[in-house]
N, C-alpha and C. Protein backbone atom coordinates (compact mmCIF):
# COMPACT_ATOMS: atom_id res chain seq x y z
N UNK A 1 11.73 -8.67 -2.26
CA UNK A 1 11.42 -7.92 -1.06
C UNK A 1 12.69 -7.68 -0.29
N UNK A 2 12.85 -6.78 0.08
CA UNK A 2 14.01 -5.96 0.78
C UNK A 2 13.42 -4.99 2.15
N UNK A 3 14.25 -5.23 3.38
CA UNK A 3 13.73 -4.21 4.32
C UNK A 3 14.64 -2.82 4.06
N UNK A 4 14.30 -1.95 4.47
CA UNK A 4 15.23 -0.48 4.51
C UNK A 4 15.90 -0.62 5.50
N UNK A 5 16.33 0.60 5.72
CA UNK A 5 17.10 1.08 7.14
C UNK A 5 16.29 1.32 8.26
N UNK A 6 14.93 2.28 7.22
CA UNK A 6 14.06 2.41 8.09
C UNK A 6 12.87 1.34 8.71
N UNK A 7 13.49 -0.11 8.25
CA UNK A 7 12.46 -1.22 8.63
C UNK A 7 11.04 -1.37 8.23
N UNK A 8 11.25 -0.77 6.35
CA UNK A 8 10.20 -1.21 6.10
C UNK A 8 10.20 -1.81 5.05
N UNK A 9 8.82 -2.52 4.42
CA UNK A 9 9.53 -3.05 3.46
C UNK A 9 9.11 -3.14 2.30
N UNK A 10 9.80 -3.18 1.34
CA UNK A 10 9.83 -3.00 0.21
C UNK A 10 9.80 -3.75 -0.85
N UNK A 11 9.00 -3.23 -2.00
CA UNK A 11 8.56 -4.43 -3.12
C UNK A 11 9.14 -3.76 -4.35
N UNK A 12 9.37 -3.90 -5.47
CA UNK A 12 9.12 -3.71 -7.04
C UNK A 12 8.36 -3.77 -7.22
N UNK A 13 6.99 -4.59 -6.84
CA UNK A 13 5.50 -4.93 -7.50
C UNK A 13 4.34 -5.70 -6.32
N UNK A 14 3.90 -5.42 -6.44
CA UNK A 14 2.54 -5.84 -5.33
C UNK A 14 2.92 -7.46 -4.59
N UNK A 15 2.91 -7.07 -3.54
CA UNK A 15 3.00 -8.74 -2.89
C UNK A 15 1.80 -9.30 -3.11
N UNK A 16 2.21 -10.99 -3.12
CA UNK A 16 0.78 -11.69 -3.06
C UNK A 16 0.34 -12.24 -1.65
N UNK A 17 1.49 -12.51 -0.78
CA UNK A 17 1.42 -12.68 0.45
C UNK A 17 1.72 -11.85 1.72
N UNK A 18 0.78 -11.71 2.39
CA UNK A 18 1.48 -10.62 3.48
C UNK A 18 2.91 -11.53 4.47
N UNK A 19 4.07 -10.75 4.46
CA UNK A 19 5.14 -11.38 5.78
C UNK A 19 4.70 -11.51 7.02
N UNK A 20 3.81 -10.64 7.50
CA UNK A 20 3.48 -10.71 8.85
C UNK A 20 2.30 -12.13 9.09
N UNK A 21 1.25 -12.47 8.39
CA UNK A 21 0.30 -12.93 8.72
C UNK A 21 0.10 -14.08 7.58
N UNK A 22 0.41 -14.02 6.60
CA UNK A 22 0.28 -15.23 5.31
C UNK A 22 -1.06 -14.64 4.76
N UNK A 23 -1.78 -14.02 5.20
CA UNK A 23 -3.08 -13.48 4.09
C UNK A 23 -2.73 -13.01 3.01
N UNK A 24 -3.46 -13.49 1.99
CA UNK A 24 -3.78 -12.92 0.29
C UNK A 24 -4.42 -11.78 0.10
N UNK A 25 -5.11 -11.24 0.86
CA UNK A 25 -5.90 -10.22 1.13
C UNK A 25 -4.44 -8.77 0.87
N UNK A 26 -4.07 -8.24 -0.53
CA UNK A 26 -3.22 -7.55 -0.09
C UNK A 26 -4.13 -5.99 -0.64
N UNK A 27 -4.50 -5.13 0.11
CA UNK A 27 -5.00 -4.23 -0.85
C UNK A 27 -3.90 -2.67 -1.93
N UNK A 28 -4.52 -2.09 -2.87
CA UNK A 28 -3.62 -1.00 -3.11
C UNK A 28 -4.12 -0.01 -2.45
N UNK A 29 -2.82 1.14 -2.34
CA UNK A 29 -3.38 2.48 -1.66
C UNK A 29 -4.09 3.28 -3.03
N UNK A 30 -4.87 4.29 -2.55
CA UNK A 30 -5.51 4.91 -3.72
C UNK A 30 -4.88 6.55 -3.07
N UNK A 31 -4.38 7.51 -3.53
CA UNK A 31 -4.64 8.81 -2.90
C UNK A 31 -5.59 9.91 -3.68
N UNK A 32 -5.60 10.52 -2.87
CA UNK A 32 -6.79 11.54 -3.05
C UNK A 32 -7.55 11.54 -2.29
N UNK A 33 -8.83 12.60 -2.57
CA UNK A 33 -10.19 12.38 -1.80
C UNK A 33 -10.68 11.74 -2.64
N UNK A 34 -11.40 10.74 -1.45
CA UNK A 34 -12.61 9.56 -2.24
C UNK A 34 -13.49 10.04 -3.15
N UNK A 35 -13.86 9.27 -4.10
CA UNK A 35 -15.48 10.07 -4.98
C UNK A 35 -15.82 8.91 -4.32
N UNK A 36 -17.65 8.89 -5.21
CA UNK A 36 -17.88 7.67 -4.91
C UNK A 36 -17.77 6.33 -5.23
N UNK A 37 -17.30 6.29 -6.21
CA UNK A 37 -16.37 5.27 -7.18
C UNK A 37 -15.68 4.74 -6.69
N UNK A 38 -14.61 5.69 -5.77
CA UNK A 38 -13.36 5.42 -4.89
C UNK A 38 -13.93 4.38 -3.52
N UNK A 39 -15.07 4.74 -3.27
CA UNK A 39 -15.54 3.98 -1.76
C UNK A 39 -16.01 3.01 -2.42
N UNK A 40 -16.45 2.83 -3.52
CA UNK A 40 -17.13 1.51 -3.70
C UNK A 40 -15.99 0.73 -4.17
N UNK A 41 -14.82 1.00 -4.31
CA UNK A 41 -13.78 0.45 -4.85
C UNK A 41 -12.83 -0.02 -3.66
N UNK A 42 -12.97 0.74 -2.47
CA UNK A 42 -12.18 0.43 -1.05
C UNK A 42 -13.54 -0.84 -0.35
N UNK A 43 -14.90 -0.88 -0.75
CA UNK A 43 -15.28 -2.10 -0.19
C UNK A 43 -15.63 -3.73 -0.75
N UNK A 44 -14.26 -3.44 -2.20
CA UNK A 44 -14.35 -4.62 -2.32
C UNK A 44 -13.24 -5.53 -1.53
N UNK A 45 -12.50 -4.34 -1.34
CA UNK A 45 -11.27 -4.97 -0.08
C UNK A 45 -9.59 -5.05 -1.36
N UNK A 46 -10.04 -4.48 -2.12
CA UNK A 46 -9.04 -4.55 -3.64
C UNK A 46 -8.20 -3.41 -3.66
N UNK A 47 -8.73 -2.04 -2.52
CA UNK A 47 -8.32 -0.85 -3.04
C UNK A 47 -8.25 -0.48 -0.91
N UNK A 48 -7.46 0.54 -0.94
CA UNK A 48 -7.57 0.72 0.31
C UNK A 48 -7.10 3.03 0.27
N UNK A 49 -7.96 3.67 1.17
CA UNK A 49 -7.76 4.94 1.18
C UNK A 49 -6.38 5.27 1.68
N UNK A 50 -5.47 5.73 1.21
CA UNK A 50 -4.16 6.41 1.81
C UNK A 50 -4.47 7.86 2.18
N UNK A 51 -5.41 8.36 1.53
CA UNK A 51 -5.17 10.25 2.69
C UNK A 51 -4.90 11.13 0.76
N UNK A 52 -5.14 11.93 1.28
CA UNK A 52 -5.26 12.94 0.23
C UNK A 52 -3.71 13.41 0.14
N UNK A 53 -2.74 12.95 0.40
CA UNK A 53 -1.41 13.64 -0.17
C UNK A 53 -0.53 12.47 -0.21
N UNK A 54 0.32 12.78 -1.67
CA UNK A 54 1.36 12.09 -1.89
C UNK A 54 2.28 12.73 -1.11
N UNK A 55 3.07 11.60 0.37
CA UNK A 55 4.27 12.08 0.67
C UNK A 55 5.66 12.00 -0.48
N UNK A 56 6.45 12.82 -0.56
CA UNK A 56 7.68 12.92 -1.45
C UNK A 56 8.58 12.80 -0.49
N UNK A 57 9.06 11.13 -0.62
CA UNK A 57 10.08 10.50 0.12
C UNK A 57 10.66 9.43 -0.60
N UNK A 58 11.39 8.55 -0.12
CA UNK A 58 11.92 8.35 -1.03
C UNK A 58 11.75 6.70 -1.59
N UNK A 59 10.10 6.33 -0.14
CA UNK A 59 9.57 5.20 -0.37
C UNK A 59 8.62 5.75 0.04
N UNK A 60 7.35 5.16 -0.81
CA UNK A 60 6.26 5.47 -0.83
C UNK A 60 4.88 4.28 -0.61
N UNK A 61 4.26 5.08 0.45
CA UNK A 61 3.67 3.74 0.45
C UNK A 61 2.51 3.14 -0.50
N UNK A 62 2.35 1.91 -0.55
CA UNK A 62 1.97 1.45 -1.88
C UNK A 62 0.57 0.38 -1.57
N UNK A 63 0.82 -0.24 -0.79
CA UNK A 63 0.18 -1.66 -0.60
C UNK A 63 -0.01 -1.83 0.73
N UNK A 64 -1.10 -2.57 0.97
CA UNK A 64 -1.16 -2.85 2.59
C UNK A 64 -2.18 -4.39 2.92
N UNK A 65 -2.18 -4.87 4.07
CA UNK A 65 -2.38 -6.38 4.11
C UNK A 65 -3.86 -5.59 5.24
N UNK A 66 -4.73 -6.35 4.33
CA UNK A 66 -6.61 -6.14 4.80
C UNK A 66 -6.64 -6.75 6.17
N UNK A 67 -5.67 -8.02 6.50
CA UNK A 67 -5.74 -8.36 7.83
C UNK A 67 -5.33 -8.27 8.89
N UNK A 68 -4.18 -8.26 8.83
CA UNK A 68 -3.08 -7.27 10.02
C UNK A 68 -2.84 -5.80 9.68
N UNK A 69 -3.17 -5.19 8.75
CA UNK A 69 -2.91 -3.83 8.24
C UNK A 69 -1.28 -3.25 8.34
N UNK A 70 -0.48 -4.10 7.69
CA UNK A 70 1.20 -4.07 7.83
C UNK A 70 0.93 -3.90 6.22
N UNK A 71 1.81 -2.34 6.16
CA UNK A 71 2.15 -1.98 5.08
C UNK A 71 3.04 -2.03 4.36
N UNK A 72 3.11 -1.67 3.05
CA UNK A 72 4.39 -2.40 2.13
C UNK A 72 4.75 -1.24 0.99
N UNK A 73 5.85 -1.14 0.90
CA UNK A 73 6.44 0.27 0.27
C UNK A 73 6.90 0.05 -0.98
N UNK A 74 7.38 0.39 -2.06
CA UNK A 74 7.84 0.81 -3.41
C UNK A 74 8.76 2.15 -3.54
N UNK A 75 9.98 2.02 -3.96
CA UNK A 75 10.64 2.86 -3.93
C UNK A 75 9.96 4.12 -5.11
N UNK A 76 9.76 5.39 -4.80
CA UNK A 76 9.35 6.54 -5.52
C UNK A 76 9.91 6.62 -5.96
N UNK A 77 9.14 7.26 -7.60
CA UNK A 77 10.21 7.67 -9.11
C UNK A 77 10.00 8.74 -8.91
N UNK A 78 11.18 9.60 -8.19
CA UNK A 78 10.70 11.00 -8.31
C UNK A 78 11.60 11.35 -9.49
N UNK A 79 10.81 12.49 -10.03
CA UNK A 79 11.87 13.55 -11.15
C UNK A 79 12.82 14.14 -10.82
């Protein structure tokens, strides 16, 4: 884990612990619009909605903590 410049922070691979709060509770972002698959998949608390667009930057967000909702980034493979 590494912070940026822009103070956020960053993983290679899914945290198991949130920094802010110590919860295990970490969920993934999903993008797109939900089906219904997708909602039943955001209430197991495993999956969490990011919004229907991939931003193209140059960290992307990835992961987020179910209890404080402090998010966690992955650097983008862009082409």
């Amino acid at each position: 884990m590494s912070k940026n410049k822009d103070d956020k922070y960053v993983f290679q691979r899914k945290p198991r612990i949130c920094i802010n709060c110590n919860s295990t509770g970490i969920a993934t972002y999903i993008y797109g619009d939900p089906s219904e698959k997708a909602i039943a998949m955001f209430e197991t608390g495993k999956y969490a909605p990011a919004g229907c667009c991939l931003e193209l930057n140059e960290y992307q967000r990835a992961w987020c903590c179910n209890k404080c909702g402090a998010d966690f980034y992955k650097k983008a493979e862009l082409l």
